[in-house]
N, C-alpha and C. Protein backbone atom coordinates (compact mmCIF):
# COMPACT_ATOMS: atom_id res chain seq x y z
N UNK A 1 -25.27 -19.93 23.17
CA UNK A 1 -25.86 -21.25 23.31
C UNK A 1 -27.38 -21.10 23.43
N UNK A 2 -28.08 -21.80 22.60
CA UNK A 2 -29.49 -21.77 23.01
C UNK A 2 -30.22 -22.59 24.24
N UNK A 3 -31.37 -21.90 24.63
CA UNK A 3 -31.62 -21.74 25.84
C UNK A 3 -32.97 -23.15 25.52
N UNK A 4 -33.03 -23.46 24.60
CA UNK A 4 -34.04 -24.38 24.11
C UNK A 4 -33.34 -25.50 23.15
N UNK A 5 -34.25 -26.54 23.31
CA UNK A 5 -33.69 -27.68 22.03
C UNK A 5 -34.98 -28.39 21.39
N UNK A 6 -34.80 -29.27 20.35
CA UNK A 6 -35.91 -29.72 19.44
C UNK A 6 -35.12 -31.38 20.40
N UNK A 7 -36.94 -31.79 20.72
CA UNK A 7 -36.38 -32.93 21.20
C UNK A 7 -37.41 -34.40 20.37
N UNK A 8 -37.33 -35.22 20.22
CA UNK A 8 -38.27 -36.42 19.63
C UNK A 8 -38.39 -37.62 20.69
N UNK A 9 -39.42 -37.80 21.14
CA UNK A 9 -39.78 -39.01 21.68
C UNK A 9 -41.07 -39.61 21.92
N UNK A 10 -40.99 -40.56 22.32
CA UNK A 10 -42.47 -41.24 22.37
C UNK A 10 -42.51 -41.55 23.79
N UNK A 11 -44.23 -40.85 23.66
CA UNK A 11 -44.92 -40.83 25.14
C UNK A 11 -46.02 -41.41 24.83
N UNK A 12 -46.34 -42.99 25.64
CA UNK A 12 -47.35 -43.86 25.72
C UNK A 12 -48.05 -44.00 24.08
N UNK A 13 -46.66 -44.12 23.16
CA UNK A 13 -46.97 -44.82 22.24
C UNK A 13 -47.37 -43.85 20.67
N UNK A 14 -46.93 -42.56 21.20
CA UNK A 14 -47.39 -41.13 20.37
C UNK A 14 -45.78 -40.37 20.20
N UNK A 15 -45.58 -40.67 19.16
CA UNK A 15 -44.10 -40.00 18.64
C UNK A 15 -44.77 -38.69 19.46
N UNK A 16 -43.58 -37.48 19.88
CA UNK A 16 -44.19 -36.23 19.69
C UNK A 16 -42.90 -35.77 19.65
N UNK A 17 -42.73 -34.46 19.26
CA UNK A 17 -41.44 -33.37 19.01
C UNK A 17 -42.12 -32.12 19.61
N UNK A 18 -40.90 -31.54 20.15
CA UNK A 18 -41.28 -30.27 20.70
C UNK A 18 -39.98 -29.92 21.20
N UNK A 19 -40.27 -28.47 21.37
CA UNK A 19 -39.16 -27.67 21.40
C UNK A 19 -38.55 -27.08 23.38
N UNK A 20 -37.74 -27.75 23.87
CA UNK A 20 -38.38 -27.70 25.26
C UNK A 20 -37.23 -26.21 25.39
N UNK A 21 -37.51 -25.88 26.98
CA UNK A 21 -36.32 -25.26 27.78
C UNK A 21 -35.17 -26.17 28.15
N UNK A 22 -33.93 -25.90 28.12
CA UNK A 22 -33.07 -26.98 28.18
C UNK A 22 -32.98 -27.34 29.92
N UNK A 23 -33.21 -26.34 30.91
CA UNK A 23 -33.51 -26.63 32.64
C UNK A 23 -34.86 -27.37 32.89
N UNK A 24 -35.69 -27.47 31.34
CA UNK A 24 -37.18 -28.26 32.04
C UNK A 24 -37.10 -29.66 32.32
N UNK A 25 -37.97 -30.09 33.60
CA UNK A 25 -38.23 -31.39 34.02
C UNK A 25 -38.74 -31.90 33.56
N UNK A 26 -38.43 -33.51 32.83
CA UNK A 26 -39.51 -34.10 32.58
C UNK A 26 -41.23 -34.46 33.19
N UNK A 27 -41.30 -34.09 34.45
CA UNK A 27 -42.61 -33.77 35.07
C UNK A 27 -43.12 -32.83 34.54
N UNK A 28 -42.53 -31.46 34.53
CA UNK A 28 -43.26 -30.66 34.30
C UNK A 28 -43.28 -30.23 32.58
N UNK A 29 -42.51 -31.14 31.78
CA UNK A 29 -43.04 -31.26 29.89
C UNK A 29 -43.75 -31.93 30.24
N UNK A 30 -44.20 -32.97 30.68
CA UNK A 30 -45.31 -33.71 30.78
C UNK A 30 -46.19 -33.47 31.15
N UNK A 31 -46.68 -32.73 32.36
CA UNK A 31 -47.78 -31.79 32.88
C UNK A 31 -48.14 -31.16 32.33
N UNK A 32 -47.56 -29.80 31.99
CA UNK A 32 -47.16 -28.51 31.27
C UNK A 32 -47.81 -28.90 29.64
N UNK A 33 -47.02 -29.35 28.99
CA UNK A 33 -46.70 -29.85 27.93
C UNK A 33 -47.30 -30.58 26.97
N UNK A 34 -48.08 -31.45 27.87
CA UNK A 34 -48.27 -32.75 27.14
C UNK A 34 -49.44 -33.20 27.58
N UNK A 35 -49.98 -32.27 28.90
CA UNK A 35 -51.90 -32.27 29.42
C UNK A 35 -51.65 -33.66 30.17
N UNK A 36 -50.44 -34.51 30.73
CA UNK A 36 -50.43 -35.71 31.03
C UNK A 36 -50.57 -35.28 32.95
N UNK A 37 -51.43 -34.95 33.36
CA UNK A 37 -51.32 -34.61 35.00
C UNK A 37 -51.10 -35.95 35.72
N UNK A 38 -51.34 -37.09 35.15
CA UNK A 38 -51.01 -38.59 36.21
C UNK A 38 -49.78 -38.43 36.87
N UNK A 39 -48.86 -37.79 36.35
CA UNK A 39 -47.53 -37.87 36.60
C UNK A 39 -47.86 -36.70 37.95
N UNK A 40 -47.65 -37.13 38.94
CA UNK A 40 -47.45 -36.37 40.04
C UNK A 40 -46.10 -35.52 40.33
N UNK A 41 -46.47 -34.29 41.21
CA UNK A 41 -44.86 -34.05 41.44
C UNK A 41 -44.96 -33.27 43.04
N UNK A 42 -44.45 -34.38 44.15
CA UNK A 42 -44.39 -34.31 45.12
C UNK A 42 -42.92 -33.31 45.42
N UNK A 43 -42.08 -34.14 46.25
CA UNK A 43 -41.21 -33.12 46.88
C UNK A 43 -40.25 -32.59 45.96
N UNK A 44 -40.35 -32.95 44.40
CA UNK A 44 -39.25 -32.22 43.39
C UNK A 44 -37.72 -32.73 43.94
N UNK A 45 -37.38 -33.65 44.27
CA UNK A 45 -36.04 -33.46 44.82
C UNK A 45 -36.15 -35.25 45.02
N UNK A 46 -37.09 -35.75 44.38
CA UNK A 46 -36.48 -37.14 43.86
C UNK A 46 -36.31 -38.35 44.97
N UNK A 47 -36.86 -38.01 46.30
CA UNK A 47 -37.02 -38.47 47.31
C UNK A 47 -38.36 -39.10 47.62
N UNK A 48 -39.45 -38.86 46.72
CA UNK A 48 -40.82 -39.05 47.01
C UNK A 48 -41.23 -40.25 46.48
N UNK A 49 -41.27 -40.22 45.19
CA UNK A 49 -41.34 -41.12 44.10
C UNK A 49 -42.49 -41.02 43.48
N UNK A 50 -43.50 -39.95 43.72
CA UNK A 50 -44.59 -39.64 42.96
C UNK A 50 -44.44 -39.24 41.67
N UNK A 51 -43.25 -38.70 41.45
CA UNK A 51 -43.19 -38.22 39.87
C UNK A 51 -42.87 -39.73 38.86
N UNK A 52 -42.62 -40.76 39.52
CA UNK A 52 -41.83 -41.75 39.03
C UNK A 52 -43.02 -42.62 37.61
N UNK A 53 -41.85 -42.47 37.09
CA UNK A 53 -42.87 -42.81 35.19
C UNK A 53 -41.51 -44.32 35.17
N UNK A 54 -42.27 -44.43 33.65
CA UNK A 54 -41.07 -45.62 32.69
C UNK A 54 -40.45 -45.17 31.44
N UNK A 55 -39.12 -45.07 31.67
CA UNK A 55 -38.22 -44.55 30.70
C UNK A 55 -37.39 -45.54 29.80
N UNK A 56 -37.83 -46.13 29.05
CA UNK A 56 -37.49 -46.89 28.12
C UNK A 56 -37.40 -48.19 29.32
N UNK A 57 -38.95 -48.17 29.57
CA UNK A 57 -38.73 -49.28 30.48
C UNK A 57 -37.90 -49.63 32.05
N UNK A 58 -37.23 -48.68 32.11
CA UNK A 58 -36.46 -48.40 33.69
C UNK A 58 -37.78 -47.40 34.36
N UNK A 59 -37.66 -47.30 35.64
CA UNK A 59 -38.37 -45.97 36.85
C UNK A 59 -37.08 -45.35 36.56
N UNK A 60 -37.90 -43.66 36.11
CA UNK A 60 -36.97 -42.88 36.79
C UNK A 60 -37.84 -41.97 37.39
N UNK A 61 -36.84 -40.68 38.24
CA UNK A 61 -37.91 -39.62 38.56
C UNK A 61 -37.84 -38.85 37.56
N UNK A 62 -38.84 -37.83 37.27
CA UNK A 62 -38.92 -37.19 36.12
C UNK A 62 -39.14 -35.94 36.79
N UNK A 63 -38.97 -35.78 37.81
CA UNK A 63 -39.07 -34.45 38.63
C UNK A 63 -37.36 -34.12 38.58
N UNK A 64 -36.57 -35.68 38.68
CA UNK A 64 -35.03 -35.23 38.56
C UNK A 64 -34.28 -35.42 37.30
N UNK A 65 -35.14 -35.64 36.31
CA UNK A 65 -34.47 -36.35 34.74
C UNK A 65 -35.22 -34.75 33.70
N UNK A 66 -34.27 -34.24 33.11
CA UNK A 66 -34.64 -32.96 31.96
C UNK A 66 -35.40 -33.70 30.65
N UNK A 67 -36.18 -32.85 30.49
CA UNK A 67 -37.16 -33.70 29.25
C UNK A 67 -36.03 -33.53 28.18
N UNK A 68 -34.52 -32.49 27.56
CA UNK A 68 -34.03 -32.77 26.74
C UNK A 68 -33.23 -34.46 27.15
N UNK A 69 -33.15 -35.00 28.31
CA UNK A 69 -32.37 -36.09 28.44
C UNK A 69 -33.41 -37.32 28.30
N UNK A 70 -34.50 -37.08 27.53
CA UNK A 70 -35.48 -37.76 27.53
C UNK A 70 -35.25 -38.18 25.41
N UNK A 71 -34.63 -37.25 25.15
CA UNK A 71 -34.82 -37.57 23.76
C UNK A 71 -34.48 -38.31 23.05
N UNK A 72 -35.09 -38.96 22.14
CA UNK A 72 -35.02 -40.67 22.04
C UNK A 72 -35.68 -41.52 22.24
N UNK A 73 -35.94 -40.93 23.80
CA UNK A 73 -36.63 -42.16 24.76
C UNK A 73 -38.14 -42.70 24.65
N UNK A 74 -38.18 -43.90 24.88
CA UNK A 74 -39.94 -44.65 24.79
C UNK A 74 -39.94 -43.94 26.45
N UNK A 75 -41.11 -43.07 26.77
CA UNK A 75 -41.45 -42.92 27.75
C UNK A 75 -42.91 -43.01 28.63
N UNK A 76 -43.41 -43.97 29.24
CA UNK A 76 -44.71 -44.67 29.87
C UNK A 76 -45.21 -44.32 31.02
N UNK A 77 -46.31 -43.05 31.01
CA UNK A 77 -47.03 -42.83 31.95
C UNK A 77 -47.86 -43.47 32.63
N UNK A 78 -48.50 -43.23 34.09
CA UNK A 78 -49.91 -43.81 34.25
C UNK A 78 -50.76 -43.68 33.24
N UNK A 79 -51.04 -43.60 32.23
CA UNK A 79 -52.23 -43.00 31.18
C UNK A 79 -51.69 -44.00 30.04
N UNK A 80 -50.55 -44.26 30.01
CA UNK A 80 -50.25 -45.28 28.99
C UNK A 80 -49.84 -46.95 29.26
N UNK A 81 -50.24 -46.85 30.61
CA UNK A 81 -49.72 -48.36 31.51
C UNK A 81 -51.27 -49.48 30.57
N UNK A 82 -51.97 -48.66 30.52
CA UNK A 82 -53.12 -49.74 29.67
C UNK A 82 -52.98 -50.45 28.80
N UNK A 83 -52.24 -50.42 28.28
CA UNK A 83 -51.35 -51.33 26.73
C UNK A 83 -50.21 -52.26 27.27
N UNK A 84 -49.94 -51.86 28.87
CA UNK A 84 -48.90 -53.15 29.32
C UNK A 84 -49.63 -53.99 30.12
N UNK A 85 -48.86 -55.84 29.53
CA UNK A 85 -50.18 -56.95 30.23
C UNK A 85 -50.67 -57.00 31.64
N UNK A 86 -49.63 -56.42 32.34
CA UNK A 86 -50.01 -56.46 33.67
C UNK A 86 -51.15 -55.46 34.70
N UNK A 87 -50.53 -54.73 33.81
CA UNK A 87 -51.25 -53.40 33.81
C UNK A 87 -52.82 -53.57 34.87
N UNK A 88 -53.52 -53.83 33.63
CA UNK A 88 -55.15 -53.86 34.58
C UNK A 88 -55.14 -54.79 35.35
N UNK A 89 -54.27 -56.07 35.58
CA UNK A 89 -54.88 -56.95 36.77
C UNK A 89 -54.02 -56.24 38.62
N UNK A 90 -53.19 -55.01 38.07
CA UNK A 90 -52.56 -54.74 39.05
C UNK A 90 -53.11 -53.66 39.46
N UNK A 91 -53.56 -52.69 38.68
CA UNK A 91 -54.76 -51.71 38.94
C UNK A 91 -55.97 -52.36 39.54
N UNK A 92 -56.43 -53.59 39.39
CA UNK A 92 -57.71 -54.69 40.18
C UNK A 92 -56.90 -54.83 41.14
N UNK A 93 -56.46 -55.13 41.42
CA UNK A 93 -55.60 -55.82 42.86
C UNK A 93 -55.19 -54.26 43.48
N UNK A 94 -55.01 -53.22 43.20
CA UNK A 94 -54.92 -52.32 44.27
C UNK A 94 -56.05 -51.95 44.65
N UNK A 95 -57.02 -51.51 43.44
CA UNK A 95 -58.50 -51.30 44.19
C UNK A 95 -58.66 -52.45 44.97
N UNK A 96 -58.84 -53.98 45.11
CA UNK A 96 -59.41 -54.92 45.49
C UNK A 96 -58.39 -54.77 47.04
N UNK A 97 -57.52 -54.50 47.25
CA UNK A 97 -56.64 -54.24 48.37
C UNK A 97 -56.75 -53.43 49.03
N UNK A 98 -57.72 -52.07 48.84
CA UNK A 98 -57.48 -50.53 49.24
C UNK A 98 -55.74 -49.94 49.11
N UNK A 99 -55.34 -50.43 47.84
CA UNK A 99 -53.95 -49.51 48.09
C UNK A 99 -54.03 -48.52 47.85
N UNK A 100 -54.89 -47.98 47.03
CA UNK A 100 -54.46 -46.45 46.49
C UNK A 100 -55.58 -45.81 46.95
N UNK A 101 -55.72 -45.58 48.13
CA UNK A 101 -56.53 -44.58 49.53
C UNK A 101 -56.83 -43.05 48.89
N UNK A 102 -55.71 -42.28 48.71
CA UNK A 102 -56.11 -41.13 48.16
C UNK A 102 -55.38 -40.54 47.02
N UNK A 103 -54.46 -41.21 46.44
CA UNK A 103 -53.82 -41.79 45.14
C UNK A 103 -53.09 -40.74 44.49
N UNK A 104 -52.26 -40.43 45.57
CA UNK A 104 -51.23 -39.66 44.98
C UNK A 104 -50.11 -40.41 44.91
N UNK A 105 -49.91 -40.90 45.72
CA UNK A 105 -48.26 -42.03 45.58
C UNK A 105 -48.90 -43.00 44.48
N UNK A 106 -50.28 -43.54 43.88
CA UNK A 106 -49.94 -44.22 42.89
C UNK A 106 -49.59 -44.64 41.53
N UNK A 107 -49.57 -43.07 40.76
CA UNK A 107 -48.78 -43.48 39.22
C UNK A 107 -47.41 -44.03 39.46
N UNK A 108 -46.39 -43.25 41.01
CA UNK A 108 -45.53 -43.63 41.10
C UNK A 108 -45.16 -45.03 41.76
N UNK A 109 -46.09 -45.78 42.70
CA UNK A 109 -46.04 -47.26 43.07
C UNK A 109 -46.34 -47.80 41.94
N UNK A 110 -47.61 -47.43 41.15
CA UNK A 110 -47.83 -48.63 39.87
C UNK A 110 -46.37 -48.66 38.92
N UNK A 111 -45.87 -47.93 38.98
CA UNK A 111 -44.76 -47.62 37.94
C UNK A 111 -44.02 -48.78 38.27
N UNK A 112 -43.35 -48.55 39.51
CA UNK A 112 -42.41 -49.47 40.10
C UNK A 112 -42.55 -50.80 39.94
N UNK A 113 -44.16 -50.92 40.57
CA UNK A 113 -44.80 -52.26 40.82
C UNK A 113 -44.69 -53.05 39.33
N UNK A 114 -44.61 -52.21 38.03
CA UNK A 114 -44.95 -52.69 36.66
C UNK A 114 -43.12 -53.03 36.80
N UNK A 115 -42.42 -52.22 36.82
CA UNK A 115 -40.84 -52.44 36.55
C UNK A 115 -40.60 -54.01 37.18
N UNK A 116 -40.78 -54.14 38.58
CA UNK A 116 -40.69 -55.03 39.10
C UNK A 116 -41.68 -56.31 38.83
N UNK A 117 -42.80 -56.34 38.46
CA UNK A 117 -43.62 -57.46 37.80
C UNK A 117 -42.88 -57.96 36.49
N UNK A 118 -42.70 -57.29 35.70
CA UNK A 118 -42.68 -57.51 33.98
C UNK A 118 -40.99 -57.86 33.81
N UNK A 119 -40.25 -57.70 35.45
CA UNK A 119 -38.82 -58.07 35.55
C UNK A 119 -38.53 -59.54 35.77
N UNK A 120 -39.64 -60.07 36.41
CA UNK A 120 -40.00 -61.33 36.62
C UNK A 120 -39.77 -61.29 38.28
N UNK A 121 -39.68 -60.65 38.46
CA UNK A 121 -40.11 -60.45 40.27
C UNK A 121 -40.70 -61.63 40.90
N UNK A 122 -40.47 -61.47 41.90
CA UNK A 122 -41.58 -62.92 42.72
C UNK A 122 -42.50 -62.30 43.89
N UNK A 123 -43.18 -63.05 44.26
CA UNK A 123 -44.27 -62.63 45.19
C UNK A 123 -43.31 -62.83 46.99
N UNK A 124 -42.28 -62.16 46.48
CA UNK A 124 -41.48 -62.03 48.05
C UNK A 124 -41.54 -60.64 48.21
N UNK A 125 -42.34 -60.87 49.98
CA UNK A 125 -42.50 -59.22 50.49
C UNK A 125 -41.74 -58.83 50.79
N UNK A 126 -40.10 -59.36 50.90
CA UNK A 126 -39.23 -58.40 51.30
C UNK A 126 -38.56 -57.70 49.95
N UNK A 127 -38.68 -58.59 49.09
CA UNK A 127 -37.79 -57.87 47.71
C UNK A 127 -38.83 -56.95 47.07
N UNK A 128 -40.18 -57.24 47.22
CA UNK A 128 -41.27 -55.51 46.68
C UNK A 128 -41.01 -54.81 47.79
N UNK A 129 -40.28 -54.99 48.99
CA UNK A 129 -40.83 -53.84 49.65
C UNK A 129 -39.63 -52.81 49.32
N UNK A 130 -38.22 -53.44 49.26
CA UNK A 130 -37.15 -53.29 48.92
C UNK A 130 -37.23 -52.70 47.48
N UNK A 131 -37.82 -53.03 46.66
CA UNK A 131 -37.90 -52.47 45.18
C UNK A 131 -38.85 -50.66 45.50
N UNK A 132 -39.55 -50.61 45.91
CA UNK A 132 -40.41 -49.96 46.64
C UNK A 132 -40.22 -48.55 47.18
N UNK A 133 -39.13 -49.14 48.09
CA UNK A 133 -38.28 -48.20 48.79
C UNK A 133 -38.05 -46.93 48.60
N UNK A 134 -38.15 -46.87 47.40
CA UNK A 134 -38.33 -45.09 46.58
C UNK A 134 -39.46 -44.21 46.56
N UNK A 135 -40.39 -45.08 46.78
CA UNK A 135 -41.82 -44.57 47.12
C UNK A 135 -42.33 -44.63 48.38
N UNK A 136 -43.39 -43.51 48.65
CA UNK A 136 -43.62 -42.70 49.84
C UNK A 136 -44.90 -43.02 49.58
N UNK A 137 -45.69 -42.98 50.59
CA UNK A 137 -47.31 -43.86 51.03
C UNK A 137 -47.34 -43.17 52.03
N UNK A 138 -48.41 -41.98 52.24
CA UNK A 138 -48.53 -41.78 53.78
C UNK A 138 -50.00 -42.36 54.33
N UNK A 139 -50.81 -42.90 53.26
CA UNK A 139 -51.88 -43.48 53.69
C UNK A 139 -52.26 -44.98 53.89
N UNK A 140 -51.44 -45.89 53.12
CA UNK A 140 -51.76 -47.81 53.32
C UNK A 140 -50.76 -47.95 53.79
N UNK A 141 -49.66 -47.44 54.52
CA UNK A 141 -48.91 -48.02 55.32
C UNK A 141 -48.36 -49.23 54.45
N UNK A 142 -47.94 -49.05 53.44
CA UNK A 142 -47.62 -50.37 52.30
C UNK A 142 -47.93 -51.90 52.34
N UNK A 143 -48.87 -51.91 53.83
CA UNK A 143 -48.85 -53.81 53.85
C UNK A 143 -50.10 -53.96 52.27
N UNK A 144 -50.82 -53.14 52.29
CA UNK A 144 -52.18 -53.56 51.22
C UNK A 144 -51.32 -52.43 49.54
N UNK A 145 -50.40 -52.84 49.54
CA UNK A 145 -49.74 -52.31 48.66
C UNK A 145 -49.09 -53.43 47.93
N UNK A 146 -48.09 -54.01 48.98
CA UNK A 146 -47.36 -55.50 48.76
C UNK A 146 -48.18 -56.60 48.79
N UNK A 147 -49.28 -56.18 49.05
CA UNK A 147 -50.59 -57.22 48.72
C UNK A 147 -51.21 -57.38 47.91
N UNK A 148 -51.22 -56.37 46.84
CA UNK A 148 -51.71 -56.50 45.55
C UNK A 148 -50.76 -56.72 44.29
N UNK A 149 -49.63 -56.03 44.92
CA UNK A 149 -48.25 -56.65 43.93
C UNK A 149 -48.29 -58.01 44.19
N UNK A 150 -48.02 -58.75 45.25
CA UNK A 150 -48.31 -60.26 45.66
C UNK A 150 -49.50 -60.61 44.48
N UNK A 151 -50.49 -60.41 44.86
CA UNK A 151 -52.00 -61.13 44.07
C UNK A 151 -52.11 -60.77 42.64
N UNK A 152 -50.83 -59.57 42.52
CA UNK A 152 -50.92 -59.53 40.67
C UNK A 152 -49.84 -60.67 40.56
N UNK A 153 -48.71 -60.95 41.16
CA UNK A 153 -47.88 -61.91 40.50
C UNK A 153 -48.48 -63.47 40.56
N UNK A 154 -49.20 -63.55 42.09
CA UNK A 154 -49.88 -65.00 42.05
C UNK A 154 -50.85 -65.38 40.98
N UNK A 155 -51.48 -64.46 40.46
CA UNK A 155 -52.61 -64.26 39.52
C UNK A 155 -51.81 -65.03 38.33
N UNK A 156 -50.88 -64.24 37.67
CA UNK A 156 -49.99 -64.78 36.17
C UNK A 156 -49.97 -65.91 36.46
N UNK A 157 -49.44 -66.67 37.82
CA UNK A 157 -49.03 -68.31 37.69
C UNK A 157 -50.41 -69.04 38.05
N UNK A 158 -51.61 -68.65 38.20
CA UNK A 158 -52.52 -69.39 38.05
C UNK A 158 -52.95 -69.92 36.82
């Protein structure tokens, strides 16, 4: 059995093919691989949520998902969130909030925060905090987190 596979997918909008290890993480083809470092990789074990990207539009972790189980897939980094509408007014609203303090938990909060905006989410702090839940913040204490998810969704209905 080979120890490698030919895989095809698109990352932030760039077909690419490549030939991975069949045990590699999608974090680390992406790091490694693909020069994409946004993608963080905290505790590896899928508990953190820093590695957390968009996989054909779902969060997954990519510290716990194999880049061959990726093949196929539309897959959306922090580096490619710029082409989705929400995108920059939610990146304004965390700077404008202080959410992302020293910004390691945030490719993986913006991720979420985009899943949950573009789902049609509402500006209820218990259901972002609840959506959330997968992600680890040891610095905003999440109130100026759910505050800019809030002021990106109030923003659209203005």
């Amino acid at each position: 059995m080979s120890q490698t596979r030919d895989i095809t997918l698109t990352i932030n909008g760039e077909t690419i093919r490549a030939n991975v290890p069949v045990r590699q993480n999608l974090a680390d083809f992406l790091r490694n691989g693909q020069g994409l470092t946004g993608t963080h990789v905290g505790c590896e074990h899928g508990v953190c949520g820093a590695c957390t990207l968009l996989m054909d539009d779902q969060t997954v972790r990519s510290c716990l998902t194999l880049a061959v189980q990726a093949d196929g897939a539309t897959i959306t980094t922090i580096e490619g969130f710029g082409a989705r509408a929400d995108a920059e007014a939610l990146r304004a609203a965390f700077t404008a909030r202080n959410a992302l303090q020293c910004g390691y938990c945030t490719p993986g909060m913006l991720a979420s925060a985009l899943e949950y905006i573009e789902a049609g989410g509402g500006a209820d702090r218990a259901a972002i905090r609840e959506h959330l839940s997968g992600n680890y913040c040891r610095c905003t204490g999440y109130q100026s987190i759910v505050d800019a998810i809030c002021d990106t969704i109030e923003g659209r209905h203005s």
